[in-house]
Protein backbone atom coordinates (compact mmCIF):
# COMPACT_ATOMS: atom_id res chain seq x y z
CA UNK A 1 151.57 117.37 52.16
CA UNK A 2 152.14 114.83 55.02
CA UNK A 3 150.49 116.68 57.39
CA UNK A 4 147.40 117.65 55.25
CA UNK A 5 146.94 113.33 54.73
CA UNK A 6 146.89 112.64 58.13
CA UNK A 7 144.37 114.91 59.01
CA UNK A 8 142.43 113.72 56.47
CA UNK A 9 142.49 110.14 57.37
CA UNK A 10 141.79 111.23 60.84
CA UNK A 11 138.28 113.12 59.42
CA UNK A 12 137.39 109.77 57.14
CA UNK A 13 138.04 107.42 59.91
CA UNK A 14 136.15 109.66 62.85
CA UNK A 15 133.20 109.45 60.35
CA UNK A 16 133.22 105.54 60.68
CA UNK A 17 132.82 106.05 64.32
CA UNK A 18 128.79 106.35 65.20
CA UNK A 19 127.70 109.61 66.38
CA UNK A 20 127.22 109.70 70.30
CA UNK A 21 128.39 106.05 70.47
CA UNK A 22 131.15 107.45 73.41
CA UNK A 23 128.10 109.07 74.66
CA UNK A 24 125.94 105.96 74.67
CA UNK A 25 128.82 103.74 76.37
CA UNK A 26 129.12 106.29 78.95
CA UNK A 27 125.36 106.15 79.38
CA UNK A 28 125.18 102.64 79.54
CA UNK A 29 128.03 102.31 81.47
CA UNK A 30 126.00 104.72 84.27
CA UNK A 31 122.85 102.89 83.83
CA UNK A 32 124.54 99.21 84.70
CA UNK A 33 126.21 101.33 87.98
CA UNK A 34 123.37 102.93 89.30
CA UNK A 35 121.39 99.38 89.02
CA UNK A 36 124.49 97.21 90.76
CA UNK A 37 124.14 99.95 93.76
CA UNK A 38 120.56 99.43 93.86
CA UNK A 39 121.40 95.02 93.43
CA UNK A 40 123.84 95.39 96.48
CA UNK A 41 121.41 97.66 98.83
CA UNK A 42 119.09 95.09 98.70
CA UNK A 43 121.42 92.29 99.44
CA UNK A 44 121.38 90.67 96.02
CA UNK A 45 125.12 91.09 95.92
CA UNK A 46 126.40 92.05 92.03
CA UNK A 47 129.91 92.22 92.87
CA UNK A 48 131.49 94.95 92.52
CA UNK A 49 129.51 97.97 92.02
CA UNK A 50 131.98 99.20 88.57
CA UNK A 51 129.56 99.94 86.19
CA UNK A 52 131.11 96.18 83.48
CA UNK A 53 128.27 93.32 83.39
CA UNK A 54 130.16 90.30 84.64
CA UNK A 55 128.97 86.87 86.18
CA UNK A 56 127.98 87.99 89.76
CA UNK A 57 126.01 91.04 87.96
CA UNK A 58 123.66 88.45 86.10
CA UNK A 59 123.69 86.23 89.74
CA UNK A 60 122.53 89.25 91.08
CA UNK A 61 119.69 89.81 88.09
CA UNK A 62 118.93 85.91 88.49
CA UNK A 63 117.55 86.36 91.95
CA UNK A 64 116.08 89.27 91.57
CA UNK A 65 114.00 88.13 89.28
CA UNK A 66 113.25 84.73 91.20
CA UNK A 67 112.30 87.38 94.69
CA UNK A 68 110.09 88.63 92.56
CA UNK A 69 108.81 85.30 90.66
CA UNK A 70 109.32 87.07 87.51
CA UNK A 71 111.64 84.56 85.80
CA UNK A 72 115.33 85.68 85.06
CA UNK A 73 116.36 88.69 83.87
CA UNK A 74 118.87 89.27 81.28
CA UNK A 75 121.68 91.04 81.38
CA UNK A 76 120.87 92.84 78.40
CA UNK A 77 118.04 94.48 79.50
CA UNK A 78 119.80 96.69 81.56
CA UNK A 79 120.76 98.42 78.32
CA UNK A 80 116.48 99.76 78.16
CA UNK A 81 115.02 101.77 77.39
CA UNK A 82 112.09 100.36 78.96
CA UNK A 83 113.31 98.32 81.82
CA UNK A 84 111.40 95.25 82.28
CA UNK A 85 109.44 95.13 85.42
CA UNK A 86 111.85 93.69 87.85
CA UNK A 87 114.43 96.22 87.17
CA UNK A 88 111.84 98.77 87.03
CA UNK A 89 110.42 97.75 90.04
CA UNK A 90 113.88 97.96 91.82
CA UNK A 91 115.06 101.06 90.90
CA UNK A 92 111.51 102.74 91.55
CA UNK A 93 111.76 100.95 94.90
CA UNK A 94 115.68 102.32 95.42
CA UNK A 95 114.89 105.90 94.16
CA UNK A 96 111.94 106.18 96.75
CA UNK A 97 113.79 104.81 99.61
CA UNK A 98 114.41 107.91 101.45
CA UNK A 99 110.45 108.88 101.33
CA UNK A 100 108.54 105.66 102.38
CA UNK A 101 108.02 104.77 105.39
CA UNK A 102 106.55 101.52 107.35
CA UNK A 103 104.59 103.63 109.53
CA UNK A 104 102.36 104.61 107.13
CA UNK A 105 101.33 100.66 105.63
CA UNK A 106 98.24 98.81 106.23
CA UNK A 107 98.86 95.87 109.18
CA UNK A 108 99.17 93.58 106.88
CA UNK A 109 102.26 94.96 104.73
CA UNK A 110 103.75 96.11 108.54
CA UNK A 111 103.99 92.26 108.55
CA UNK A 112 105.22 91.55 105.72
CA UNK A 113 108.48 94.43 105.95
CA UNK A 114 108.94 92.87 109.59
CA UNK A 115 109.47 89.70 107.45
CA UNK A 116 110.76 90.46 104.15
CA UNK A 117 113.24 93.63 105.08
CA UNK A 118 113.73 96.28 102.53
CA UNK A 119 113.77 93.49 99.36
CA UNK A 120 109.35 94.70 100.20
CA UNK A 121 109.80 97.83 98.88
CA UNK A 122 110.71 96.19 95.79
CA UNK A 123 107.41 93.84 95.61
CA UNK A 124 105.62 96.33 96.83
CA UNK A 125 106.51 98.70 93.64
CA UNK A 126 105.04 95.96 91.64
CA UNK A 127 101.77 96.06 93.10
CA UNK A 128 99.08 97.91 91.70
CA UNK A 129 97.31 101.02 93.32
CA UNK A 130 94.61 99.61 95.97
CA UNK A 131 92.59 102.34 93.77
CA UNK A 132 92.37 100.14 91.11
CA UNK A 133 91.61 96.75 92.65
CA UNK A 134 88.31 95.02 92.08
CA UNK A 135 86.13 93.51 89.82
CA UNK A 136 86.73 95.41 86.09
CA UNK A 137 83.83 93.78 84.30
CA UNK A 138 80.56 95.66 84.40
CA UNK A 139 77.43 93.93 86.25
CA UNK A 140 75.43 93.29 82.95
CA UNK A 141 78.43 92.06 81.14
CA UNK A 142 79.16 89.56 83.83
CA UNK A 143 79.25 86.10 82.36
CA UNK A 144 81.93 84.20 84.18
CA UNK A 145 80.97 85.03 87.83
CA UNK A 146 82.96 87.89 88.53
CA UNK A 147 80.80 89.42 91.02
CA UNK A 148 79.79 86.42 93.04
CA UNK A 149 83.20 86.48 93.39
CA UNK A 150 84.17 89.97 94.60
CA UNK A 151 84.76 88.92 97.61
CA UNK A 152 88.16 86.96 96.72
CA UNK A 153 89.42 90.94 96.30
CA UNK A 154 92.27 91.26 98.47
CA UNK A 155 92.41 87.59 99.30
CA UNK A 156 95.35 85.41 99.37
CA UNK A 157 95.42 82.49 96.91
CA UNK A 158 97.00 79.33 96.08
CA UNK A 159 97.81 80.21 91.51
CA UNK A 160 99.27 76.66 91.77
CA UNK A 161 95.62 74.64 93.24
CA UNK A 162 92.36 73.86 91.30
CA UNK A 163 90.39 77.00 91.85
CA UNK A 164 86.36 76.76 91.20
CA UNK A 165 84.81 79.82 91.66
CA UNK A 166 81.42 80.39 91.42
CA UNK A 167 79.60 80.77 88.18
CA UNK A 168 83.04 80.82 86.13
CA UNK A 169 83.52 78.22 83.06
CA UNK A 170 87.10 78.05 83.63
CA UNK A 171 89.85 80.14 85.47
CA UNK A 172 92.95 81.77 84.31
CA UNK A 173 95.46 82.97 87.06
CA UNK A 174 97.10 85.92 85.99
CA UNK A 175 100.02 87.41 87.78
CA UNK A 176 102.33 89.84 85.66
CA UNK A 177 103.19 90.57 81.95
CA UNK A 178 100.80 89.35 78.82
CA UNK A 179 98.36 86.93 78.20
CA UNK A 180 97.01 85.54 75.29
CA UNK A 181 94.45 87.47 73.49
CA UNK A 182 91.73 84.43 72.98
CA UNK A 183 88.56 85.73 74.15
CA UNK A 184 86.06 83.05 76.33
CA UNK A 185 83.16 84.83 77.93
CA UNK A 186 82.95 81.73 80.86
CA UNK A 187 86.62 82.61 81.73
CA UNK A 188 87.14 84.39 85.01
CA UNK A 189 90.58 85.67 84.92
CA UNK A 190 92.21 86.10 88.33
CA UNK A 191 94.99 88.75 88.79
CA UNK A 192 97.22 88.78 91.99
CA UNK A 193 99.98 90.50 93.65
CA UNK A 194 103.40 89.50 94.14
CA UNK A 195 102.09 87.97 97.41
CA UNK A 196 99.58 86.26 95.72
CA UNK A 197 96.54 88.81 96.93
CA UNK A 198 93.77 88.88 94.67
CA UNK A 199 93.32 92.22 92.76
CA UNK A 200 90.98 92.01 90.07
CA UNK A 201 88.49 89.67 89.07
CA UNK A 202 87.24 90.13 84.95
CA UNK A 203 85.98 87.75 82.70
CA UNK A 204 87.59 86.80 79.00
């Protein structure tokens, strides 16, 4: 009789338990490891690489997200799915490690790994294709001066000065994440890199 209550307390209280939350932990758990390894191989130093989220894991978020000039990121993003894009960014930059290679860049970001060190693998991730830089609003839709400004493409700026392109009402800066969704045709809207390089021009 004893024995038949236990076991039945045992089955009532294992259903109050979540199903795969051991699981889940464990997952999580992984997921906060694998992106402390990829904090401390790019100097950001987490601590101790143990898989718990303690105060020198969210230093090490904190300037990761100010490298990147993202803003901070919490600590409870790690948890994803999706990433945000500076933990995105790292880990696509720390899984690819062993198949880039400096040889292979454009002078310019030869420079700029001579300067930055490995932490440019991680802008670089952020950057969009060079396939898809350039001027996205078509010719006879053009009513901000996109395309007396094409040449900008590829060009450093200042997001921070008083820009005054040609033919454009007004200017909006754009470098990651949304923007609002008001629509002014004499807007050119100015999207750059993590170093600030022009990479599309579009009008709204």
């Amino acid at each position: 009789m004893l024995r038949a209550f236990v076991v039945g307390l045992w089955v009532s209280l294992l259903a109050l338990v979540p199903p795969g939350s051991a699981e889940a932990q464990s997952g999580l758990r992984e997921d906060v490891f694998d992106i402390q390894t990829a904090l401390n191989f790019y100097g950001f130093v987490p601590g101790p690489v143990d898989g718990v989220v303690g105060p020198a894991t969210e230093r090490g978020l904190d300037a990761l997200g100010r490298y990147l000039k993202l803003g901070p990121v919490n600590a409870s993003a790690m948890e994803g799915p999706p990433l945000p894009p500076a933990l995105r960014a790292l880990m696509d930059a720390f899984e690819a490690r062993n198949g880039v290679y400096g040889d292979e860049l454009e002078p310019k970001d030869q420079e700029r790994l001579r300067r930055e060190g490995e932490r440019f693998w991680i802008r670089k991730a952020l950057q969009p294709d060079l396939e898809t830089w350039g001027v996205t609003t078509p010719r006879d839709a053009d009513t901000c001066g996109a395309w007396d400004n094409e040449g900008l493409i590829g060009q450093p700026i200042d997001p921070n000065s008083t820009l005054v392109p040609r033919g454009a009402g007004s200017v909006r800066v754009i470098y990651f994440g949304p923007v609002t969704m008001d629509f002014r045709p004499d807007r050119l809207n100015i999207r750059i890199d993590p170093w600030n390089d022009v990479t599309n021009l579009s009008c709204g």
